[in-house]
PDB file of N, CA and C in Angstrom:
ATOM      1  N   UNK A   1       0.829  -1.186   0.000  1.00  0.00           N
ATOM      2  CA  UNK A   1       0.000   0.000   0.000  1.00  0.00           C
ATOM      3  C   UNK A   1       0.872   1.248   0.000  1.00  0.00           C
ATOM      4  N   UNK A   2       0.653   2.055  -0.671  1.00  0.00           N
ATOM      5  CA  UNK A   2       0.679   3.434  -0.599  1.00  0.00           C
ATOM      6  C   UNK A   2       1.265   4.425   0.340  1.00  0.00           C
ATOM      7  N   UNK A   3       1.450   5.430   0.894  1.00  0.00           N
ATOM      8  CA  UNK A   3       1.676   6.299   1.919  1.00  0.00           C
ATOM      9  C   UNK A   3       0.080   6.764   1.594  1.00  0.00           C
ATOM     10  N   UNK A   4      -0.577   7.722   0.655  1.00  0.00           N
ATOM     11  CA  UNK A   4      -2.051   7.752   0.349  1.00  0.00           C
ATOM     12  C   UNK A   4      -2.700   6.950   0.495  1.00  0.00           C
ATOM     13  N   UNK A   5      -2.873   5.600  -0.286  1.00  0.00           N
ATOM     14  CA  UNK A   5      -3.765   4.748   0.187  1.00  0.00           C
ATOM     15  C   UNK A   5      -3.763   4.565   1.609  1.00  0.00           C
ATOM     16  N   UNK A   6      -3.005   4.150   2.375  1.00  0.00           N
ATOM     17  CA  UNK A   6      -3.120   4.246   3.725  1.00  0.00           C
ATOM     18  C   UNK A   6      -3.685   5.226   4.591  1.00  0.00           C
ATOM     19  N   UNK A   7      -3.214   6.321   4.426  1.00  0.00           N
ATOM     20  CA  UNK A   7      -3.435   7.773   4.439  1.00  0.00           C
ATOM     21  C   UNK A   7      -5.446   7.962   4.611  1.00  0.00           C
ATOM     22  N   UNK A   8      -5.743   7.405   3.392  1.00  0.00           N
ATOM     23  CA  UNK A   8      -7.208   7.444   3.017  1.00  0.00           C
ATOM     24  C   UNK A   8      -8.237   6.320   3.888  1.00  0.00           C
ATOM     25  N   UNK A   9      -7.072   5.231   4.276  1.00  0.00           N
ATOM     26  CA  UNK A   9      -7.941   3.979   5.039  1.00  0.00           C
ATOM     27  C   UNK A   9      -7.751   4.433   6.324  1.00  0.00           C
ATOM     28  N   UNK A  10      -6.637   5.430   7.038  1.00  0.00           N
ATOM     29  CA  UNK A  10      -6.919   5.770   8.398  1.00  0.00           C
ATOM     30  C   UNK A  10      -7.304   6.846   8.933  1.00  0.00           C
ATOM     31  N   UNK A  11      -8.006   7.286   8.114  1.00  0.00           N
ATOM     32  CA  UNK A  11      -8.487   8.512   8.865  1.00  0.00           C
ATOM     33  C   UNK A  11      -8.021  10.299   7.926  1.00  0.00           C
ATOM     34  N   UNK A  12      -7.026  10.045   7.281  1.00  0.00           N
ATOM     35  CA  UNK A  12      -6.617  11.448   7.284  1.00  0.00           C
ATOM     36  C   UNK A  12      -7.666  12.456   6.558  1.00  0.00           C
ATOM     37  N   UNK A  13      -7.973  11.419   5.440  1.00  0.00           N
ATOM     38  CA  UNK A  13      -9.344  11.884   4.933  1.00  0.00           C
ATOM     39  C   UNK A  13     -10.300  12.923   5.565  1.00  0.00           C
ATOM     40  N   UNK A  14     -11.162  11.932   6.682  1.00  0.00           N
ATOM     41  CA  UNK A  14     -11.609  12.057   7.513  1.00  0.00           C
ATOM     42  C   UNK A  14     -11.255  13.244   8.660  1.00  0.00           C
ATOM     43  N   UNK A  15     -10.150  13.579   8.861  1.00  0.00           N
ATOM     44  CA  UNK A  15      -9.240  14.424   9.603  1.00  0.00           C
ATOM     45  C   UNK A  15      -9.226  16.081   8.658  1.00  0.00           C
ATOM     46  N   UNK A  16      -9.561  15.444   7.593  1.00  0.00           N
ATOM     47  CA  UNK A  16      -9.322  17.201   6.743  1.00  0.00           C
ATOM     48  C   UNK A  16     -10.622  17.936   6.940  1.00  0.00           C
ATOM     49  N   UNK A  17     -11.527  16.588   6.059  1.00  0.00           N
ATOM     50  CA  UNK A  17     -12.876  16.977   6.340  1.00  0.00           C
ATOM     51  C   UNK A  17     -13.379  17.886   7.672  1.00  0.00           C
ATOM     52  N   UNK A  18     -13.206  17.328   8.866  1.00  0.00           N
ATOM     53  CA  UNK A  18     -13.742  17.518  10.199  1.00  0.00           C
ATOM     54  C   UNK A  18     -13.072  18.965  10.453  1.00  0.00           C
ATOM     55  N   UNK A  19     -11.898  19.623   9.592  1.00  0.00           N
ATOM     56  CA  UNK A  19     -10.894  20.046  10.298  1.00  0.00           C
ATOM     57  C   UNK A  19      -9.985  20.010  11.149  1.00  0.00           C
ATOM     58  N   UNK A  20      -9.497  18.340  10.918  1.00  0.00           N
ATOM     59  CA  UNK A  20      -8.322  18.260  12.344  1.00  0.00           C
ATOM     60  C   UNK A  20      -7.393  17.904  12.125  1.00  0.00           C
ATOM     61  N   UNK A  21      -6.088  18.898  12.363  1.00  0.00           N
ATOM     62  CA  UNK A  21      -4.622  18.393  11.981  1.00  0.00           C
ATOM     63  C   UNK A  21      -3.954  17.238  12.389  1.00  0.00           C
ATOM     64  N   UNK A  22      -3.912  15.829  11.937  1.00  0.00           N
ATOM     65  CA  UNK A  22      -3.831  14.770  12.266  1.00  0.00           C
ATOM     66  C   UNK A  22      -2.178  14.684  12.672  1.00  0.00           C
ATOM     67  N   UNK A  23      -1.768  13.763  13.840  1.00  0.00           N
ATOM     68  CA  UNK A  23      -0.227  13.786  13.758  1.00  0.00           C
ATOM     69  C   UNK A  23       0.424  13.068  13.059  1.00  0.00           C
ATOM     70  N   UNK A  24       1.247  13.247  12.317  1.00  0.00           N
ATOM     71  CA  UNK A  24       1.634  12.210  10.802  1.00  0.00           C
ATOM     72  C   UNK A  24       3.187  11.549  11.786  1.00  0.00           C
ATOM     73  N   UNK A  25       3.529  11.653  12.921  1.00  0.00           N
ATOM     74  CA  UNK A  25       4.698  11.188  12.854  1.00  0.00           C
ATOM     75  C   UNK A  25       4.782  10.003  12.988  1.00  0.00           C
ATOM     76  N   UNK A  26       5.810   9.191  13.037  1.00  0.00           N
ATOM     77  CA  UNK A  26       5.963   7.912  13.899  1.00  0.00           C
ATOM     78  C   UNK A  26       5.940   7.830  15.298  1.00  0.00           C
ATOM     79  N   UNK A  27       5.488   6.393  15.666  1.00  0.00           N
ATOM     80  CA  UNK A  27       5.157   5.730  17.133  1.00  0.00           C
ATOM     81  C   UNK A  27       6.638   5.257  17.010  1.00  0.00           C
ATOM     82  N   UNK A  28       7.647   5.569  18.507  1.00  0.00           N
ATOM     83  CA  UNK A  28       8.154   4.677  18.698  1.00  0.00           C
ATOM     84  C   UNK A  28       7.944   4.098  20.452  1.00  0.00           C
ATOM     85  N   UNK A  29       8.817   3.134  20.338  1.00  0.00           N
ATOM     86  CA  UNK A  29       8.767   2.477  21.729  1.00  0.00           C
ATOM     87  C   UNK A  29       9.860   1.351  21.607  1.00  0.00           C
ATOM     88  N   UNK A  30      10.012   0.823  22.787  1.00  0.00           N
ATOM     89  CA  UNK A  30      10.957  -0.310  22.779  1.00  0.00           C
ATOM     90  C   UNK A  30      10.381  -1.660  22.922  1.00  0.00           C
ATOM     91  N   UNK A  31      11.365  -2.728  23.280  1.00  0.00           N
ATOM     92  CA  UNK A  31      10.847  -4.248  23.544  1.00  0.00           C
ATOM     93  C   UNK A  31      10.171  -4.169  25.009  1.00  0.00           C
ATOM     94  N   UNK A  32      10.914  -3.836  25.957  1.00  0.00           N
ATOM     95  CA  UNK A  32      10.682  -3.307  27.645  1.00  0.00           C
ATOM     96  C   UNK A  32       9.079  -2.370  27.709  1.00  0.00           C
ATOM     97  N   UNK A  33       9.050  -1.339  26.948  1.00  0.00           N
ATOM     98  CA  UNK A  33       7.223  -1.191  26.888  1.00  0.00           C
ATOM     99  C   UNK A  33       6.223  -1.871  26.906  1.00  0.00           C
ATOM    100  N   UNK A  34       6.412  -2.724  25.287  1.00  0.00           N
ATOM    101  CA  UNK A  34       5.774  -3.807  25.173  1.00  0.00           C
ATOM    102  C   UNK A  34       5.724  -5.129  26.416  1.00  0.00           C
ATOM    103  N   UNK A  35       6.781  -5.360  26.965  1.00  0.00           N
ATOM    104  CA  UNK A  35       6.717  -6.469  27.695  1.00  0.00           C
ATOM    105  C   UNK A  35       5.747  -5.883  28.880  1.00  0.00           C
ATOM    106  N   UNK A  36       6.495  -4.281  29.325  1.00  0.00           N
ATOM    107  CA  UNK A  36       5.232  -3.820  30.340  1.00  0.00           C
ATOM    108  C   UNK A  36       4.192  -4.277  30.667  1.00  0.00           C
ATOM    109  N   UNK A  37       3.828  -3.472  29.018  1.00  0.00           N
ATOM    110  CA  UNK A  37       1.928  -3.845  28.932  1.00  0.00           C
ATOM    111  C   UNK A  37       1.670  -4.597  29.284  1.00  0.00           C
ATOM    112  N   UNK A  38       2.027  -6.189  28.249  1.00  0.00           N
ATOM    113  CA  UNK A  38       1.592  -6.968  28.708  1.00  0.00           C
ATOM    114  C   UNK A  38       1.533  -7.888  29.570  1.00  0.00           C
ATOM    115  N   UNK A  39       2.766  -7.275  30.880  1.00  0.00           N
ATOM    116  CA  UNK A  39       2.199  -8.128  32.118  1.00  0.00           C
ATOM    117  C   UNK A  39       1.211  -7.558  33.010  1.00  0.00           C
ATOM    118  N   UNK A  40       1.265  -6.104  32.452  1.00  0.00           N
ATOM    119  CA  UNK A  40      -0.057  -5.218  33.152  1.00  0.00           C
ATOM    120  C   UNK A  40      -1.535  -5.025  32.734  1.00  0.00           C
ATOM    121  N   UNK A  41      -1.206  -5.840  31.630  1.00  0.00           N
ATOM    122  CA  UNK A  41      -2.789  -6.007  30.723  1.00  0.00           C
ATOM    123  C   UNK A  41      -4.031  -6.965  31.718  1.00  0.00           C
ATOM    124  N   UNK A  42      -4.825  -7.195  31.849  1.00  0.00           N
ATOM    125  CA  UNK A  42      -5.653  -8.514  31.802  1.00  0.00           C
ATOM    126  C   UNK A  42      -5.613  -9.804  31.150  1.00  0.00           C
ATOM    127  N   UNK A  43      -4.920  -9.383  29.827  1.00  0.00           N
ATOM    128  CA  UNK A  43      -4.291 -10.415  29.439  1.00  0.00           C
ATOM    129  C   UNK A  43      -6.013 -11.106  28.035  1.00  0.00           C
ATOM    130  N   UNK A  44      -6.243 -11.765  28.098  1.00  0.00           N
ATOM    131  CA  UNK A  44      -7.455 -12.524  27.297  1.00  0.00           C
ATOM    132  C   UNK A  44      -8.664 -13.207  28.260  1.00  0.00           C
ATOM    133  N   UNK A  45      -9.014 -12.614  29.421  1.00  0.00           N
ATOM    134  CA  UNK A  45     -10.132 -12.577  30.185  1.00  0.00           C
ATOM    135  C   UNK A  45     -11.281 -12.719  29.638  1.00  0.00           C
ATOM    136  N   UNK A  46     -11.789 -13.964  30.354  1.00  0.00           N
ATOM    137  CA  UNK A  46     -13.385 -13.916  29.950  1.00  0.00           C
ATOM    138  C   UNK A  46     -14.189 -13.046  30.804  1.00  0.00           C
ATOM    139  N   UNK A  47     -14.983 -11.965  30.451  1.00  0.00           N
ATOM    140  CA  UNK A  47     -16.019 -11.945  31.060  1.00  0.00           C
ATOM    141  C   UNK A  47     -17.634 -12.339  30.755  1.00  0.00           C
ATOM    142  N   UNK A  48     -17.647 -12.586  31.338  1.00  0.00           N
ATOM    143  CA  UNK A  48     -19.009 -13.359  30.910  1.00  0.00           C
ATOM    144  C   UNK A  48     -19.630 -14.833  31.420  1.00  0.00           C
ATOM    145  N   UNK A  49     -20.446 -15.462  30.656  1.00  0.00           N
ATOM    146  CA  UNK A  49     -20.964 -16.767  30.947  1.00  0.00           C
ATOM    147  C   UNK A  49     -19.352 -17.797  29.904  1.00  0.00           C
ATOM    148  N   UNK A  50     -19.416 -19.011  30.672  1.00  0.00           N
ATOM    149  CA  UNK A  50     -18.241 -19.227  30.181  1.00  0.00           C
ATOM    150  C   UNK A  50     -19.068 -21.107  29.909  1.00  0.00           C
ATOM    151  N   UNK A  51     -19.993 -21.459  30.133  1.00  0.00           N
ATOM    152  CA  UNK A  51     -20.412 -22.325  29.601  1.00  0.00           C
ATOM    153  C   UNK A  51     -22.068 -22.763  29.679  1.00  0.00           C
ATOM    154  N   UNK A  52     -22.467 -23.669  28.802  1.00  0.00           N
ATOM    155  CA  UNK A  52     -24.033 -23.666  28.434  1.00  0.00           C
ATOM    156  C   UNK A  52     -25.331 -22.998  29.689  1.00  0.00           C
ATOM    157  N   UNK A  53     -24.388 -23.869  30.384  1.00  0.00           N
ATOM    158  CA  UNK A  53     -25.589 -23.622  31.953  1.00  0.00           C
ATOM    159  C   UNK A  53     -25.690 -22.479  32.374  1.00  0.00           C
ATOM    160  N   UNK A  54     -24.324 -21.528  32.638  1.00  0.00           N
ATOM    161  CA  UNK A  54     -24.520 -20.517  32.933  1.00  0.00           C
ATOM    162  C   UNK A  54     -24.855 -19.479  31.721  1.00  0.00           C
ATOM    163  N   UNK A  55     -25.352 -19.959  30.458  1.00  0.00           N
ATOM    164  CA  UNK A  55     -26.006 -18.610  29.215  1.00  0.00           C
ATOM    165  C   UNK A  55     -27.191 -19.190  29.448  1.00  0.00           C
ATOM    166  N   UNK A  56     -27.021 -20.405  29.872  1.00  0.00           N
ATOM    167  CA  UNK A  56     -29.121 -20.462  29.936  1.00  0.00           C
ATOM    168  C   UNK A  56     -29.482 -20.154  30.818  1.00  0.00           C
ATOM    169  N   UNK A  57     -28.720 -19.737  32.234  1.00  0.00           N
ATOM    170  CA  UNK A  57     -29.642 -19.173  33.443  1.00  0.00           C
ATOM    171  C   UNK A  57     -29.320 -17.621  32.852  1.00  0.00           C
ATOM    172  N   UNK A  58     -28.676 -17.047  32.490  1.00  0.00           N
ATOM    173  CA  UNK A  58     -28.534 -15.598  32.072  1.00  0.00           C
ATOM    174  C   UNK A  58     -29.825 -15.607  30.907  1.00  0.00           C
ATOM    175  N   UNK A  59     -30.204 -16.274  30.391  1.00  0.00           N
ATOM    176  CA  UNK A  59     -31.211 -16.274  29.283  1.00  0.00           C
ATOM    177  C   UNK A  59     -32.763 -16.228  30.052  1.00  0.00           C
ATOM    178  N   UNK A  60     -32.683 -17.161  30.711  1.00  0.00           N
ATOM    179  CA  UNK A  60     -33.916 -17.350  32.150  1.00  0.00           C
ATOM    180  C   UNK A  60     -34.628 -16.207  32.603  1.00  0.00           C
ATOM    181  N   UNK A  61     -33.182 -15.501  33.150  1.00  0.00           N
ATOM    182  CA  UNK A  61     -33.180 -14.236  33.847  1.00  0.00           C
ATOM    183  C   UNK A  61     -33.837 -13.298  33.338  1.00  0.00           C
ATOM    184  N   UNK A  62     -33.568 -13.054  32.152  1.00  0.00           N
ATOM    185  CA  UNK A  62     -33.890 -11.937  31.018  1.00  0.00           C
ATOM    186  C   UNK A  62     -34.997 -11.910  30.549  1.00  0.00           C
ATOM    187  N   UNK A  63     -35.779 -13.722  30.774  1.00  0.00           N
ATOM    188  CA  UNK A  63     -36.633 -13.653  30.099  1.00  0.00           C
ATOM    189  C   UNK A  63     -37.673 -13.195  31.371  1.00  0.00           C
ATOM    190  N   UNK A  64     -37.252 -13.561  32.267  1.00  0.00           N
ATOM    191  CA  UNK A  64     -38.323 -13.671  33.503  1.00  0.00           C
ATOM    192  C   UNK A  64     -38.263 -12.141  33.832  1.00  0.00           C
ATOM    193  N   UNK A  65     -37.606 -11.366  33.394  1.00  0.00           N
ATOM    194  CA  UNK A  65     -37.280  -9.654  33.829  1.00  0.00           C
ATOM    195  C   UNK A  65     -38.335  -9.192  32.455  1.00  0.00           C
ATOM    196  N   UNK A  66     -37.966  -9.520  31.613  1.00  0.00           N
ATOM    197  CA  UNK A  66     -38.819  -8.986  30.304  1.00  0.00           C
ATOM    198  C   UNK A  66     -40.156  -9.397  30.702  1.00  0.00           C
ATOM    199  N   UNK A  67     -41.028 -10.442  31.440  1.00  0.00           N
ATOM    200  CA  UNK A  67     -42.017 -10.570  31.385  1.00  0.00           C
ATOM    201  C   UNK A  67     -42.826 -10.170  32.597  1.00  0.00           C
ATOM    202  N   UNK A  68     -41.580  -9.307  33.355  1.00  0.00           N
ATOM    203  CA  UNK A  68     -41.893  -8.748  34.712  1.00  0.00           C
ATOM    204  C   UNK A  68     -41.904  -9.669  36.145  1.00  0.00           C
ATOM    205  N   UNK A  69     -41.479 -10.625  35.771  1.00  0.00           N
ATOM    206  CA  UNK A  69     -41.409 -12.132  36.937  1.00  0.00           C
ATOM    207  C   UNK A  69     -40.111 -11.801  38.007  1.00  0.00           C
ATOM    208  N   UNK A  70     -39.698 -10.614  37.968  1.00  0.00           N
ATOM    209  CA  UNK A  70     -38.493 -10.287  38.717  1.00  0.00           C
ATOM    210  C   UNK A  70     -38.241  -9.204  39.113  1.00  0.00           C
TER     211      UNK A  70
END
């Protein structure tokens, strides 16, 4: 791709239009940032129902709230 084509798929387009001087420079960072993050991330966390039983009592719930039973 392009420096334009790219340009056009992220926004800059978009950035003229609106009126907003977009920052064209480069990101840098090191290996030590990255490793940061990701021991400070959450990492790939479920939240949520994590198997059948518990989406069908969350389904239950919803239905029994929608029909005013709760």
């Amino acid at each position: 791709l392009t420096d334009d084509i790219k340009a056009k798929i992220f926004g800059l387009t978009s950035a003229k239009l609106y009126g907003v001087d977009p920052i064209t420079g480069t990101c840098s960072f090191d290996r030590s940032e990255i490793v940061d993050t990701q021991l400070t991330s959450f990492g790939n966390a479920t939240y949520g129902p994590r198997t059948a039983a518990q989406v069908q009592r969350i389904q239950q719930t919803d239905l029994a709230t929608i029909h005013g039973l709760l």
